[in-house]
Protein backbone atom coordinates (compact mmCIF):
# COMPACT_ATOMS: atom_id res chain seq x y z
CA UNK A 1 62.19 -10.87 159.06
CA UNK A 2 65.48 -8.86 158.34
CA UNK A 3 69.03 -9.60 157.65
CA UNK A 4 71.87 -8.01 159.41
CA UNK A 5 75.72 -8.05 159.78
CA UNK A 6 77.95 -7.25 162.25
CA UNK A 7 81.86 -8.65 163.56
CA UNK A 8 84.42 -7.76 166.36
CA UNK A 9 82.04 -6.62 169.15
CA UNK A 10 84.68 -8.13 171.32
CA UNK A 11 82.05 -7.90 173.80
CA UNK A 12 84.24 -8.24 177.38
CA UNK A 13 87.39 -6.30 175.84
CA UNK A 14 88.11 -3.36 178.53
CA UNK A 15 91.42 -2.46 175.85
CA UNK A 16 89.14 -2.57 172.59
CA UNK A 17 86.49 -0.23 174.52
CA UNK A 18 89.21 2.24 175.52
CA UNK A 19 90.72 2.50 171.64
CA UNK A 20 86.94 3.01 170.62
CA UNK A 21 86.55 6.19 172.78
CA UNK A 22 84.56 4.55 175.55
CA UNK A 23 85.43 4.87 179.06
CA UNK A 24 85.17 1.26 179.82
CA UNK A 25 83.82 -1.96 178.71
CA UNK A 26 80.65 -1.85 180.02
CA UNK A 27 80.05 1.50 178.52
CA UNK A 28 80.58 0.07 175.01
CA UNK A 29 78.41 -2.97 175.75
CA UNK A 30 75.85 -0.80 176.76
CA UNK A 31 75.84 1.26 173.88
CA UNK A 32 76.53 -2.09 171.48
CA UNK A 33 73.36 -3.86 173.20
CA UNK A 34 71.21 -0.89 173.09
CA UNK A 35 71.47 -0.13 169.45
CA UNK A 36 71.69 -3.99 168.61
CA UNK A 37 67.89 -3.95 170.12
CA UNK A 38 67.02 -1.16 169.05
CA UNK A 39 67.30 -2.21 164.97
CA UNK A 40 66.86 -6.19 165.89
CA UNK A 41 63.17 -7.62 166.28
CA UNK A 42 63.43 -10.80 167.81
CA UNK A 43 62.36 -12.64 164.53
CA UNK A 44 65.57 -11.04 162.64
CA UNK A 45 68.48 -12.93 161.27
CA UNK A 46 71.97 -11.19 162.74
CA UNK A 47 75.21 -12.34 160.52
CA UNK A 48 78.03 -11.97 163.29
CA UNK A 49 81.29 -12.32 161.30
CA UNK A 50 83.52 -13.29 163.60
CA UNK A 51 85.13 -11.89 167.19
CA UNK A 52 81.80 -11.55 169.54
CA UNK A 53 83.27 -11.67 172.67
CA UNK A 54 86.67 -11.48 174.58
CA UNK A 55 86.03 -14.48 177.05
CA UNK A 56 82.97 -16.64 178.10
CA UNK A 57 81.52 -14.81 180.82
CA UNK A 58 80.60 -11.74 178.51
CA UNK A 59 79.75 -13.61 175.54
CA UNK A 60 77.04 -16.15 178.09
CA UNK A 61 75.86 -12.71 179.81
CA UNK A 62 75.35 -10.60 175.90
CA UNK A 63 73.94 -13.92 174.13
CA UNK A 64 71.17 -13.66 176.51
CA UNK A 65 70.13 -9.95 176.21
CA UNK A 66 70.15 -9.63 172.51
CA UNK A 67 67.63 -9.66 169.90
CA UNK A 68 67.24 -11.66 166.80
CA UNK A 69 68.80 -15.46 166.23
CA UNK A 70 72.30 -15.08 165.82
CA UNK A 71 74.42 -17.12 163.55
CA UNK A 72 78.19 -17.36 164.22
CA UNK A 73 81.30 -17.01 161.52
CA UNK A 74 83.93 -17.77 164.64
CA UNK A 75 86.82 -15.68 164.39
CA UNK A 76 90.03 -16.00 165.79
CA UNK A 77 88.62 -14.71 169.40
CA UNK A 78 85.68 -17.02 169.66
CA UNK A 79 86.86 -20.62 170.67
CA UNK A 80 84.25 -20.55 173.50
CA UNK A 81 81.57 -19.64 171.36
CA UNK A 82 80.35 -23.81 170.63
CA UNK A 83 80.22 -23.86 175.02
CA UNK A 84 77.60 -21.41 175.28
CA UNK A 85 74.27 -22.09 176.65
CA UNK A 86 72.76 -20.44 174.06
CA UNK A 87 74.29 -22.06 171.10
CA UNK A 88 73.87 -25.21 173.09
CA UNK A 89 69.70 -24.51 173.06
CA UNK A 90 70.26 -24.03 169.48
CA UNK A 91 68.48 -20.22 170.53
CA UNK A 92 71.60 -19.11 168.27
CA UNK A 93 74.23 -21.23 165.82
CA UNK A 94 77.55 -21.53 164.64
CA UNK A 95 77.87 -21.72 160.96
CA UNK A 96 80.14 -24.15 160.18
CA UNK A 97 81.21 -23.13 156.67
CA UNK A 98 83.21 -21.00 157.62
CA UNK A 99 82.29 -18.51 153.84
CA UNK A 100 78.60 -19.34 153.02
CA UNK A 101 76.13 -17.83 150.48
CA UNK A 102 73.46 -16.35 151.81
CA UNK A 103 70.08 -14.94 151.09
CA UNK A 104 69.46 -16.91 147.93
CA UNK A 105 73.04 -15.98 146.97
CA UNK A 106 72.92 -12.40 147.42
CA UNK A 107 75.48 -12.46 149.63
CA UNK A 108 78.81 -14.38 150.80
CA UNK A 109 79.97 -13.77 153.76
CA UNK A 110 83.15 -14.92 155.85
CA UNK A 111 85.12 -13.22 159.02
CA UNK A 112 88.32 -13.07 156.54
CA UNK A 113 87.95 -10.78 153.43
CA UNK A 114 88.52 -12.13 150.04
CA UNK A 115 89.62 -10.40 147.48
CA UNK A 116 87.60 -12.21 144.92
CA UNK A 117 84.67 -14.52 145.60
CA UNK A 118 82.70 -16.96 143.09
CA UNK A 119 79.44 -14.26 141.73
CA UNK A 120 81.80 -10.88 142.10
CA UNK A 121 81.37 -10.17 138.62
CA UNK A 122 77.58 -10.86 138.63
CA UNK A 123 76.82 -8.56 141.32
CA UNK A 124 76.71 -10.85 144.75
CA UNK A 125 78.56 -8.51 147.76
CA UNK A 126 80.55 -10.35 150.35
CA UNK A 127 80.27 -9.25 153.20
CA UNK A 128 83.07 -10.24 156.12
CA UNK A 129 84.78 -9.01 159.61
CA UNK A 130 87.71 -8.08 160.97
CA UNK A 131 89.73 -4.63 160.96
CA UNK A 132 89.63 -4.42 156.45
CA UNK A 133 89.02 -1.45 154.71
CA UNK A 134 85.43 -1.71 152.47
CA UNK A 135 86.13 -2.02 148.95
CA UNK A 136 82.64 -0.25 146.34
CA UNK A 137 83.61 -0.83 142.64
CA UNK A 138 81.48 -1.45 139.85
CA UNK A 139 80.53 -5.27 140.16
CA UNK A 140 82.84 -5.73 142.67
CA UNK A 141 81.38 -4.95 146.17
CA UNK A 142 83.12 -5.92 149.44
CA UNK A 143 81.89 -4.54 153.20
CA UNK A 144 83.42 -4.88 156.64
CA UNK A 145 80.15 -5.40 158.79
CA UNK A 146 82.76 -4.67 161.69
CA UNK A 147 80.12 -2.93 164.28
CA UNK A 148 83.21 0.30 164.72
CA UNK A 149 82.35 1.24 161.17
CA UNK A 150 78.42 1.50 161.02
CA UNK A 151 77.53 3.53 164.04
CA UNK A 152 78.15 1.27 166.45
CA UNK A 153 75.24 -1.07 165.41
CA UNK A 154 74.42 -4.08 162.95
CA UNK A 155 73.95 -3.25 159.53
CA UNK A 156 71.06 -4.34 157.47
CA UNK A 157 71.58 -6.43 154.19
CA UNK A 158 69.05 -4.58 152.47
CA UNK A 159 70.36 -1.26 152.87
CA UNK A 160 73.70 -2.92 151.95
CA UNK A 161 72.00 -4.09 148.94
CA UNK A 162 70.94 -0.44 147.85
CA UNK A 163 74.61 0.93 147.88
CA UNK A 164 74.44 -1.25 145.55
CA UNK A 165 71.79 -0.47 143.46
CA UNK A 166 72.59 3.20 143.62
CA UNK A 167 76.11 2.95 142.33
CA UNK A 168 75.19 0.74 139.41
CA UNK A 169 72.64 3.10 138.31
């Protein structure tokens, strides 16, 4: 089992698909889905930090084709989110803290970046959503697991983890 991250699929979003270079909305759900599956087993953990879908039609319809068990930072965009089936079958969660440690503390994580977290200085990342530039110093790592800036796809919390590694060495 394997962690990821993403935020502001905005699954739904004809406007947000169009600004990302696709032709339409279903073109960038197609392309978001496909490389979602593609990296997510079905026993994977997906992170999503916050603005899944645009309204609940899209976000019932994607729920349901995507691998892993997803848990939910709600973002500004996702008041339908604790509606879904889905959620509802407990098949995927909200978290209700809304920053949480994760992965034995590895990791906090929130949709909002923070520009200093309890553990920065000891080496835990936070990871968070929205539209935030990334921020690598030494002992003071920040990501935006926003899906536009990692290929258009999750991103795992062990490769996350290496960046790390690699610029502390």
């Amino acid at each position: 089992m394997k962690t990821f991250f993403t935020s502001d699929t905005l699954f739904g979003r004809n406007y947000i698909a169009l600004e990302r270079g696709f032709e339409s909305e279903e073109e960038m759900a197609d392309a978001y889905i496909t490389n979602w599956n593609e990296k997510i087993s079905k026993e994977d953990i997906v992170y999503h930090l916050g603005n899944f879908s645009w309204d609940p039609i899209s976000c019932e319809s994607t729920m349901s084709v995507l691998n892993g068990k997803i848990h939910f930072i709600m973002g500004p965009y996702d008041t339908h989110l604790p509606q879904m089936s889905m959620i509802k079958l407990n098949r995927h969660v909200i978290v209700q803290n809304q920053i949480s440690y994760i992965h034995n503390k590895k990791a906090i994580i929130s949709h909002w970046p923070l520009l200093d977290w309890p553990g920065k200085e000891e080496g835990i990342i936070h990871v968070h959503g929205g539209n935030f530039e990334t921020e690598a110093k030494l002992n003071s790592f920040r990501f935006n697991a926003n899906i536009s800036s990692w290929n258009s796809g999750p991103i795992e919390l062990d490769f996350l983890l290496d960046i790390v590694k690699s610029y502390n060495s």
